[in-house]
N, C-alpha and C. Protein backbone atom coordinates (compact mmCIF):
# COMPACT_ATOMS: atom_id res chain seq x y z
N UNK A 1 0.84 -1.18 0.00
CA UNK A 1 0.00 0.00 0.00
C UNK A 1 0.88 1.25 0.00
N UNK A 2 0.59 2.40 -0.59
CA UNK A 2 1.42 3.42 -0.62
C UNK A 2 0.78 4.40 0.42
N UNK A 3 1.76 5.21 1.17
CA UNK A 3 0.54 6.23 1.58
C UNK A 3 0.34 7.30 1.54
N UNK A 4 0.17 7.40 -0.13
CA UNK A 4 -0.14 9.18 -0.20
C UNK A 4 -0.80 8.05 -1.43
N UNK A 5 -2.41 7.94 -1.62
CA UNK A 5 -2.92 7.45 -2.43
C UNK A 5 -4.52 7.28 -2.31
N UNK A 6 -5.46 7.14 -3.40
CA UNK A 6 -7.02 7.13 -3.20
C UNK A 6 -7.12 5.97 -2.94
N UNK A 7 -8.14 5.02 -2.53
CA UNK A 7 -8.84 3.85 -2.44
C UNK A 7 -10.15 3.33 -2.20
N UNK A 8 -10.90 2.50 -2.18
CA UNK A 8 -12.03 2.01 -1.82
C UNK A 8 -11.55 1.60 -0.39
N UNK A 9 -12.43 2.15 0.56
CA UNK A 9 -12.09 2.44 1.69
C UNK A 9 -12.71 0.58 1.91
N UNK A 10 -12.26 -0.56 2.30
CA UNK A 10 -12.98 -1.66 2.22
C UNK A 10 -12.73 -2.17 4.22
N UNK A 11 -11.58 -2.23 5.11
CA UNK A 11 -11.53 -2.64 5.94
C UNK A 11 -12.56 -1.52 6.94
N UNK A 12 -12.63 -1.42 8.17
CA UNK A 12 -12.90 -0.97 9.12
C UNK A 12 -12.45 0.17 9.21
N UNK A 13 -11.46 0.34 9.11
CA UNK A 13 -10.85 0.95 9.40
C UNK A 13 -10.63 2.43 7.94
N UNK A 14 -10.45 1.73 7.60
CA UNK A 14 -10.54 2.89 6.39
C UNK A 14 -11.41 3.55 6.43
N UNK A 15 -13.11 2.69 6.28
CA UNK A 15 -13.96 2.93 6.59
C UNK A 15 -14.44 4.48 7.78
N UNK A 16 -13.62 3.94 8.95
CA UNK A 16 -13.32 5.54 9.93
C UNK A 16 -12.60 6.17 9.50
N UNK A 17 -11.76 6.26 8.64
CA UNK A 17 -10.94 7.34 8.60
C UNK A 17 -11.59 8.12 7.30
N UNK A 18 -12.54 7.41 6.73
CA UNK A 18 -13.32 8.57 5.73
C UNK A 18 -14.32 9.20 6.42
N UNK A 19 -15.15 8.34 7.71
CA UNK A 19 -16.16 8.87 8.01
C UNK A 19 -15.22 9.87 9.15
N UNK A 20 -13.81 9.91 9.19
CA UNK A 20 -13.57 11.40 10.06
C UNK A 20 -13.00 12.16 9.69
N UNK A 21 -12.72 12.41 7.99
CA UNK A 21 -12.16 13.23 7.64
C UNK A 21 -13.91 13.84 7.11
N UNK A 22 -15.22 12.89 6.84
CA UNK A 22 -16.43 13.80 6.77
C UNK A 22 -16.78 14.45 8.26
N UNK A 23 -16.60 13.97 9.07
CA UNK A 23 -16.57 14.61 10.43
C UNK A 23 -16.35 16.06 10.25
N UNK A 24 -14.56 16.26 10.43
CA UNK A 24 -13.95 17.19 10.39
C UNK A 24 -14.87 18.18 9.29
N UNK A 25 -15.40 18.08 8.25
CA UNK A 25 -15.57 19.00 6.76
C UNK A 25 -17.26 18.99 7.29
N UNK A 26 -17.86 18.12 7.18
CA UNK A 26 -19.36 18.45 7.13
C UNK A 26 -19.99 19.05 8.80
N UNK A 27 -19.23 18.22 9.17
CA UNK A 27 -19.93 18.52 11.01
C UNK A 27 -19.33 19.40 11.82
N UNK A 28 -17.62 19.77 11.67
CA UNK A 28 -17.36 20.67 12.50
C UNK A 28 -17.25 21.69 11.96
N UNK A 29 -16.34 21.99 10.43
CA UNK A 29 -15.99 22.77 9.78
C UNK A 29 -17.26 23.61 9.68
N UNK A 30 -18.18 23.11 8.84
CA UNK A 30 -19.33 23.63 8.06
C UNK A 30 -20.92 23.57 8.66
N UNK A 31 -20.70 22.95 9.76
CA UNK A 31 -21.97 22.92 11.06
C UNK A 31 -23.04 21.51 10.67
N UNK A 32 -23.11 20.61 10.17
CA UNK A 32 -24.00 20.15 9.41
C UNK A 32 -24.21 19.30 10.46
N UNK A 33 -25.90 19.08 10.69
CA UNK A 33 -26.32 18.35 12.14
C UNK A 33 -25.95 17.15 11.76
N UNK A 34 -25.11 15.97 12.85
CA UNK A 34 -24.54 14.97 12.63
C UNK A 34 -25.79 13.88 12.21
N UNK A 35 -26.73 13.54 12.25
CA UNK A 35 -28.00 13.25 12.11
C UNK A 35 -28.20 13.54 10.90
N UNK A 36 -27.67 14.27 10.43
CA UNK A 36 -28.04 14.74 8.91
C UNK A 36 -26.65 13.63 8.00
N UNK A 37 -25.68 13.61 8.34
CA UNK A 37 -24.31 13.44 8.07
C UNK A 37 -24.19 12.12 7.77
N UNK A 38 -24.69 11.43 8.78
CA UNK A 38 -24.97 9.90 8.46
C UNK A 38 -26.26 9.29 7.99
N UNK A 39 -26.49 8.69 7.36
CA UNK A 39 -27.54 7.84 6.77
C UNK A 39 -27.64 6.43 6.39
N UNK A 40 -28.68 6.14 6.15
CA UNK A 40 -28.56 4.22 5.98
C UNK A 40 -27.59 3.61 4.81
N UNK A 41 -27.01 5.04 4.25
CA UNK A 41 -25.63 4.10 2.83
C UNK A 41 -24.32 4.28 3.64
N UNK A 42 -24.29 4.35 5.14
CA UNK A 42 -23.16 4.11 5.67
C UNK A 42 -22.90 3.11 6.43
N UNK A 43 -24.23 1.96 6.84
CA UNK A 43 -24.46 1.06 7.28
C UNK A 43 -23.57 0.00 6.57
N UNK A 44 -22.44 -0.79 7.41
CA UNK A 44 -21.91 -1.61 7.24
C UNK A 44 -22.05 -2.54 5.89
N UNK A 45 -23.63 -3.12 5.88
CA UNK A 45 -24.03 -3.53 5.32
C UNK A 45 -24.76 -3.04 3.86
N UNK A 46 -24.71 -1.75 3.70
CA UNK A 46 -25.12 -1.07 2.28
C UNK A 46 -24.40 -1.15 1.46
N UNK A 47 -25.10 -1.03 0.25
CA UNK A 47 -24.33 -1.15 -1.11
C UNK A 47 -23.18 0.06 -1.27
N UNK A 48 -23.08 0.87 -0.73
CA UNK A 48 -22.52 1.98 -1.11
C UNK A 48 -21.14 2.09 -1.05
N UNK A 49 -20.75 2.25 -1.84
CA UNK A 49 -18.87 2.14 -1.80
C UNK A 49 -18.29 3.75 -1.34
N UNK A 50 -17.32 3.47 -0.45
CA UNK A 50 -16.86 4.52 0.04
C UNK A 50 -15.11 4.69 -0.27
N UNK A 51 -14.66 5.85 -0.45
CA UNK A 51 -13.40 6.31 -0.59
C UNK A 51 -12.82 6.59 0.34
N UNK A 52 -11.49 6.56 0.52
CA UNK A 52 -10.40 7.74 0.94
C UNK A 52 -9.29 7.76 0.32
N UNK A 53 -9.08 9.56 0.83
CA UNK A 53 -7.35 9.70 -0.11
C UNK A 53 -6.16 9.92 1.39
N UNK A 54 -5.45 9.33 1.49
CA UNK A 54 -4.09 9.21 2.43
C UNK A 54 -3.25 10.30 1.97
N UNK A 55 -3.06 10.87 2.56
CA UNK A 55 -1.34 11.87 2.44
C UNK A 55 -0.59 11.64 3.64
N UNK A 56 0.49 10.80 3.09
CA UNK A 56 1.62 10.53 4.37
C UNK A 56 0.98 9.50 5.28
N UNK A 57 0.04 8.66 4.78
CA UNK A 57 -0.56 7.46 5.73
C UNK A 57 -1.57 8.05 6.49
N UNK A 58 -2.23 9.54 6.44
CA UNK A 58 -2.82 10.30 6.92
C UNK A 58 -4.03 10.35 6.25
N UNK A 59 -5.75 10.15 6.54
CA UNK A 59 -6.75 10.30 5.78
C UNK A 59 -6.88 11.95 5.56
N UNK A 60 -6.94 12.68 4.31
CA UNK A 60 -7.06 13.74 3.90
C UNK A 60 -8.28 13.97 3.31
N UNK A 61 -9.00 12.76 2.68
CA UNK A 61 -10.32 12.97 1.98
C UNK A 61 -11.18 11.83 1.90
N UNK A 62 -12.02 12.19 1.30
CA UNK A 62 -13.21 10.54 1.32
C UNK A 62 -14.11 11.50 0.12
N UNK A 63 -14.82 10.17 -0.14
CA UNK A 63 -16.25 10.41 -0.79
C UNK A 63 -17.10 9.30 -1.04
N UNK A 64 -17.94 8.80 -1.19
CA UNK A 64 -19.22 7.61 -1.47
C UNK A 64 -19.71 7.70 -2.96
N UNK A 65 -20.05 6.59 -2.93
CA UNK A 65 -20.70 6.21 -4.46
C UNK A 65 -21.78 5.31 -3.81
N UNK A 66 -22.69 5.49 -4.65
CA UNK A 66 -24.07 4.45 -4.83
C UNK A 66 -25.08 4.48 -5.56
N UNK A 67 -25.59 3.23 -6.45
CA UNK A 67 -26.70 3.32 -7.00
C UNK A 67 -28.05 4.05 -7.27
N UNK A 68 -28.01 5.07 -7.69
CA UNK A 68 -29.31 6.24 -7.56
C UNK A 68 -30.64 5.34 -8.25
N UNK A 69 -30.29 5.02 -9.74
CA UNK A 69 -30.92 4.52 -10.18
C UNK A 69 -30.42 3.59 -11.20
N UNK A 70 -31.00 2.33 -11.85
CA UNK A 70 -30.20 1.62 -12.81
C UNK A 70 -29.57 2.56 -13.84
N UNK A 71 -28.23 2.22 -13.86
CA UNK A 71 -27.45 2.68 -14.57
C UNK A 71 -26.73 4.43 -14.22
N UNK A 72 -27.16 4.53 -13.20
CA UNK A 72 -27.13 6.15 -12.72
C UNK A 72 -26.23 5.70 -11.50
N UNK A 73 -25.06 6.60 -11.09
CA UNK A 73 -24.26 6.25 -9.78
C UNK A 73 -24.94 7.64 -9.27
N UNK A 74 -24.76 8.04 -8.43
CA UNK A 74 -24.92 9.06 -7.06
C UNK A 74 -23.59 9.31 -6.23
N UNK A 75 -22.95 10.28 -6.50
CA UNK A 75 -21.78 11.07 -5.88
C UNK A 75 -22.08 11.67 -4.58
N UNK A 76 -21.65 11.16 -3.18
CA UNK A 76 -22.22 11.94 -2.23
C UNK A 76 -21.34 12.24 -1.53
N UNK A 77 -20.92 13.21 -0.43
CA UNK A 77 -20.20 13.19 0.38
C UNK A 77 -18.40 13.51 0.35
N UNK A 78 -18.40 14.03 -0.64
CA UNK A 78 -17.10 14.30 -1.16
C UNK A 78 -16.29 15.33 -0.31
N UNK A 79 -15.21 14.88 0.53
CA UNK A 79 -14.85 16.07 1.43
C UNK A 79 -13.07 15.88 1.27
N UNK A 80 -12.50 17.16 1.52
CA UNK A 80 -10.90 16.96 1.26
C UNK A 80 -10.74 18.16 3.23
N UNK A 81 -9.70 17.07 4.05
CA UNK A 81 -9.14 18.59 4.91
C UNK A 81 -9.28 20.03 4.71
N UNK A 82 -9.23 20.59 4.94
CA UNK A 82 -8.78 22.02 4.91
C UNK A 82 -7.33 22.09 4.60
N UNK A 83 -6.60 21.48 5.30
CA UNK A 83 -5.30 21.41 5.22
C UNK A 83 -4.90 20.77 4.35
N UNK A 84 -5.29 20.27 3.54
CA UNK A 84 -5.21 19.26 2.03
C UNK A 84 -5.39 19.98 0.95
N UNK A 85 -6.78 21.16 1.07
CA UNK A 85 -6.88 21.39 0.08
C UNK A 85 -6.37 22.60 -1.00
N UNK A 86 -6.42 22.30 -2.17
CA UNK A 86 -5.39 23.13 -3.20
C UNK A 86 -4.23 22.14 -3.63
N UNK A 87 -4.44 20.45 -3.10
CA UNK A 87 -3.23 19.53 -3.46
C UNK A 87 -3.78 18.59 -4.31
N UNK A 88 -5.13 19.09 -5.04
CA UNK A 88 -5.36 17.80 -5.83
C UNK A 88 -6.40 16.64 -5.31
N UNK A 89 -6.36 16.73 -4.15
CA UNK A 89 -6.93 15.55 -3.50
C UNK A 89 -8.65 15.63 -4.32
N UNK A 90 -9.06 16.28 -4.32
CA UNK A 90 -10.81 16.28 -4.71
C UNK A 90 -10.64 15.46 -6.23
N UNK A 91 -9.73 16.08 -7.17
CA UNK A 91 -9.63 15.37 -8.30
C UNK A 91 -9.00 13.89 -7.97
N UNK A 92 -8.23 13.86 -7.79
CA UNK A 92 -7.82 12.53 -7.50
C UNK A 92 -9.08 11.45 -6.59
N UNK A 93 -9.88 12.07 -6.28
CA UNK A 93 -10.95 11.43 -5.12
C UNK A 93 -11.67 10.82 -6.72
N UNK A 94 -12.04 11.85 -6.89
CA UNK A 94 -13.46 12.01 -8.27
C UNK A 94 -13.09 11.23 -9.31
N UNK A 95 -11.58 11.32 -9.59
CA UNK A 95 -10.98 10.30 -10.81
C UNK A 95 -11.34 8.60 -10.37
N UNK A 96 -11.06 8.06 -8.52
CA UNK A 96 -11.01 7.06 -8.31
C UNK A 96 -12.72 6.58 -8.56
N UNK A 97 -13.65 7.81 -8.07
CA UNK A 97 -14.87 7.11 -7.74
C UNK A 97 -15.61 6.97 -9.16
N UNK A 98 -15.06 7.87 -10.45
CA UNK A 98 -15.64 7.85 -11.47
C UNK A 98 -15.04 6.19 -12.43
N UNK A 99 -13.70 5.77 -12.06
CA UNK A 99 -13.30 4.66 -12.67
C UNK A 99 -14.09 3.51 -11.87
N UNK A 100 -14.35 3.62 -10.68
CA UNK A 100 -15.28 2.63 -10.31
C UNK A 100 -16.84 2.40 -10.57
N UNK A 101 -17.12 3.65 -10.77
CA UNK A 101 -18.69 3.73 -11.66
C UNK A 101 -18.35 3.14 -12.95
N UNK A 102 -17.46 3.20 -13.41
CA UNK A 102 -17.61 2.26 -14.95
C UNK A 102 -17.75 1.07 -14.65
N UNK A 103 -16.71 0.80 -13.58
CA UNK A 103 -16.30 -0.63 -13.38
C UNK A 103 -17.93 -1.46 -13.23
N UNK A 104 -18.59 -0.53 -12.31
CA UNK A 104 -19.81 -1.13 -12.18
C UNK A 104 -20.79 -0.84 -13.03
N UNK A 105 -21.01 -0.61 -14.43
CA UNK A 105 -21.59 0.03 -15.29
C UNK A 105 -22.57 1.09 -15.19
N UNK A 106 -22.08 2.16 -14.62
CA UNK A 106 -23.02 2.94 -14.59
C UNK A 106 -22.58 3.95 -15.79
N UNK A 107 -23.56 4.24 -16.62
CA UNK A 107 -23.37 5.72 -17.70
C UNK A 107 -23.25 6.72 -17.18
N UNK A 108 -23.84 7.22 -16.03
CA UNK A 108 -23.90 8.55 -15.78
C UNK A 108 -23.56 8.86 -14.54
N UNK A 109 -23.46 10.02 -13.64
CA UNK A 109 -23.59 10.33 -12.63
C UNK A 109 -23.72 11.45 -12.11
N UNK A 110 -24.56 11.51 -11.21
CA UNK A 110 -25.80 11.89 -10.45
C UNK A 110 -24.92 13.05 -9.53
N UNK A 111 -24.74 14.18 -8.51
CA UNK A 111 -24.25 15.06 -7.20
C UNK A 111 -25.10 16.05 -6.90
N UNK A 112 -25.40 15.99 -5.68
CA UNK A 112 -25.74 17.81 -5.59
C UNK A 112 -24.35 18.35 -4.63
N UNK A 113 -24.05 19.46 -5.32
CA UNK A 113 -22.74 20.17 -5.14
C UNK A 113 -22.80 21.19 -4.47
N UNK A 114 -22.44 21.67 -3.61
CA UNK A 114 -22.35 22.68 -2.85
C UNK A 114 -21.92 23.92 -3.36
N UNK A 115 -22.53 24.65 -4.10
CA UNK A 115 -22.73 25.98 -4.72
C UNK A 115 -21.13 26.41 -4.81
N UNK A 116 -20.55 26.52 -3.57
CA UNK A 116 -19.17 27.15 -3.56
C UNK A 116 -18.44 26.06 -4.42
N UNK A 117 -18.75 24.65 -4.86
CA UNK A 117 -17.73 23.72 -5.81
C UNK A 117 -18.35 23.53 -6.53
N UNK A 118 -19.09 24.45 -7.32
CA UNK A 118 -20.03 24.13 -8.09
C UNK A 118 -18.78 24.29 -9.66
N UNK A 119 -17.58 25.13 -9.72
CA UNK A 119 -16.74 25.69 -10.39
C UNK A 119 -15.88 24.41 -10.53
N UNK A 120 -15.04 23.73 -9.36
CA UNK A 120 -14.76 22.75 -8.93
C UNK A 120 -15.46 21.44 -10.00
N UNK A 121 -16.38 21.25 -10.06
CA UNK A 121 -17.61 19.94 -10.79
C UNK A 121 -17.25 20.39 -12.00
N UNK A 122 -17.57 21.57 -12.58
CA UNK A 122 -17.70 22.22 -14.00
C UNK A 122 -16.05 21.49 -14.57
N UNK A 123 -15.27 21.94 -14.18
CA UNK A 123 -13.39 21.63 -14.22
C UNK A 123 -13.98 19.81 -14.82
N UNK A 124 -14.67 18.87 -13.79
CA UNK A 124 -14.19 17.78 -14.41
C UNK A 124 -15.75 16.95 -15.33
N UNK A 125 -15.92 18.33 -16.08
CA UNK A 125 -16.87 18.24 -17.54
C UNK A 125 -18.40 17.70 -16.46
N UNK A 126 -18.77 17.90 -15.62
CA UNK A 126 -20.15 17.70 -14.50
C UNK A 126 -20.80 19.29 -14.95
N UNK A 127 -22.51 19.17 -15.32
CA UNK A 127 -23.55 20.17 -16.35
C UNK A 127 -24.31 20.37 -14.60
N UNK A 128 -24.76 21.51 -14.81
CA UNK A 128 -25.58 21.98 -13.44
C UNK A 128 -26.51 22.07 -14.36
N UNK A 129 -27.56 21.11 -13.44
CA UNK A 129 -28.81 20.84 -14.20
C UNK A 129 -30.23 20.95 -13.13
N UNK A 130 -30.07 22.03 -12.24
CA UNK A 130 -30.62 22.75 -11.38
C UNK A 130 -30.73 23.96 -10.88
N UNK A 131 -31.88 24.58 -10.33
CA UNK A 131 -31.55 25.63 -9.68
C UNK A 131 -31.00 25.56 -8.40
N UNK A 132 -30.31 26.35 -7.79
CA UNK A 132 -29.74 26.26 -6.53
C UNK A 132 -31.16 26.13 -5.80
N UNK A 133 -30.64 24.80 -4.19
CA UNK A 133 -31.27 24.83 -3.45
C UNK A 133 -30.87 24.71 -2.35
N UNK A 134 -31.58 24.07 -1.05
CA UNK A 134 -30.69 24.09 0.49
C UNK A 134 -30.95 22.47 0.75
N UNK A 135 -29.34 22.39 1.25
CA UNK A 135 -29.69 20.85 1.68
C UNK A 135 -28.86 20.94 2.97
N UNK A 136 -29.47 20.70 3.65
CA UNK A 136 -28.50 20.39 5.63
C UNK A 136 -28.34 22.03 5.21
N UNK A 137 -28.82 22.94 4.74
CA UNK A 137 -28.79 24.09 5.55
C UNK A 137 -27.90 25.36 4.57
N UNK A 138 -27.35 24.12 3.65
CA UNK A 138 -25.88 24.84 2.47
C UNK A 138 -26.96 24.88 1.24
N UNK A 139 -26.66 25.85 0.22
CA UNK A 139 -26.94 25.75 -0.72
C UNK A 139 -26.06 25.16 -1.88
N UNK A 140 -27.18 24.09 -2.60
CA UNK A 140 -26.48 23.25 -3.34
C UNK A 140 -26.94 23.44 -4.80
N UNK A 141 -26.40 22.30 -5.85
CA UNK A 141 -27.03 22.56 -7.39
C UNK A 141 -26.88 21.26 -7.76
N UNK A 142 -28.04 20.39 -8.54
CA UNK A 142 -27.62 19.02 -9.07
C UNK A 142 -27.18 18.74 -10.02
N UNK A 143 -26.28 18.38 -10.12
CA UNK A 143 -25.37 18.53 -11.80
C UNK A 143 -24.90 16.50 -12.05
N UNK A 144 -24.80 16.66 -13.14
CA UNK A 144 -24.71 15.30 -14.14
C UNK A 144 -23.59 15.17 -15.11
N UNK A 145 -22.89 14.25 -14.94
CA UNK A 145 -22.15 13.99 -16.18
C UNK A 145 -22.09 12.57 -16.53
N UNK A 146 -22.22 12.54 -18.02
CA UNK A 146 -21.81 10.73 -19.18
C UNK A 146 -20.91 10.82 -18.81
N UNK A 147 -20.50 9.04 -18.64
CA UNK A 147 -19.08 8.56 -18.21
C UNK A 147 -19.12 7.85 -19.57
């Protein structure tokens, strides 16, 4: 294993270290009620595949993938440190979770983006195909891109 690298977060453990680098970004950073933060695609047992990116053996980022609808993936949860970010990590996140949506055939995929990365999405060819709205309190936009 290297450790400055993305992955499918698969042990336990990985597993926490994405759900505390979303800690750090959604719940403390950005206020988001923890109740809101977790949901039933983090359950052990859900389909939902989860990321992280390591810098220095250190979790710096995460993000989730899951089935929206046949053939549609769903991008959720995409978070990089504070202290990470401006190093790449979000692209490098988005590159891992988009090669695994092929892997699992999905054509398209699905995000609502948080207005401020809405510029961020646009960069890796993702169409805002909404009006801004509020989700946990942030205003967001749902945007789509063919894989």
């Amino acid at each position: 294993m290297s450790e400055t690298e993305v992955r499918v977060a698969v042990t336990e453990g990985e597993r926490d270290d994405a759900f505390a680098v979303r800690k750090a970004v959604f719940v403390d950073e950005q206020g988001v009620d923890e109740e809101l933060e977790w949901d039933e695609h983090d359950d052990p047992d859900a389909e939902a595949v989860h990321f992280v990116a390591y810098r220095g053996g250190d979790p710096v980022g995460a993000a989730r993938l899951r089935e929206y609808e046949p053939g549609v993936g769903k991008v959720e949860r995409v978070a990089v440190l504070e202290s990470a970010r401006g190093e790449g990590w979000g692209r490098r996140l988005m590159d891992a979770l988009e090669a695994e949506a092929r892997e699992r055939g999905f054509d398209s995929l699905l995000l609502h983006g948080q207005t401020t990365a809405e510029g961020f999405y646009h960069g890796l060819d993702y169409e805002t195909t909404s009006d801004e709205f509020d989700e946990a309190g942030i205003p967001h936009v749902e945007m789509r891109k063919s894989l």
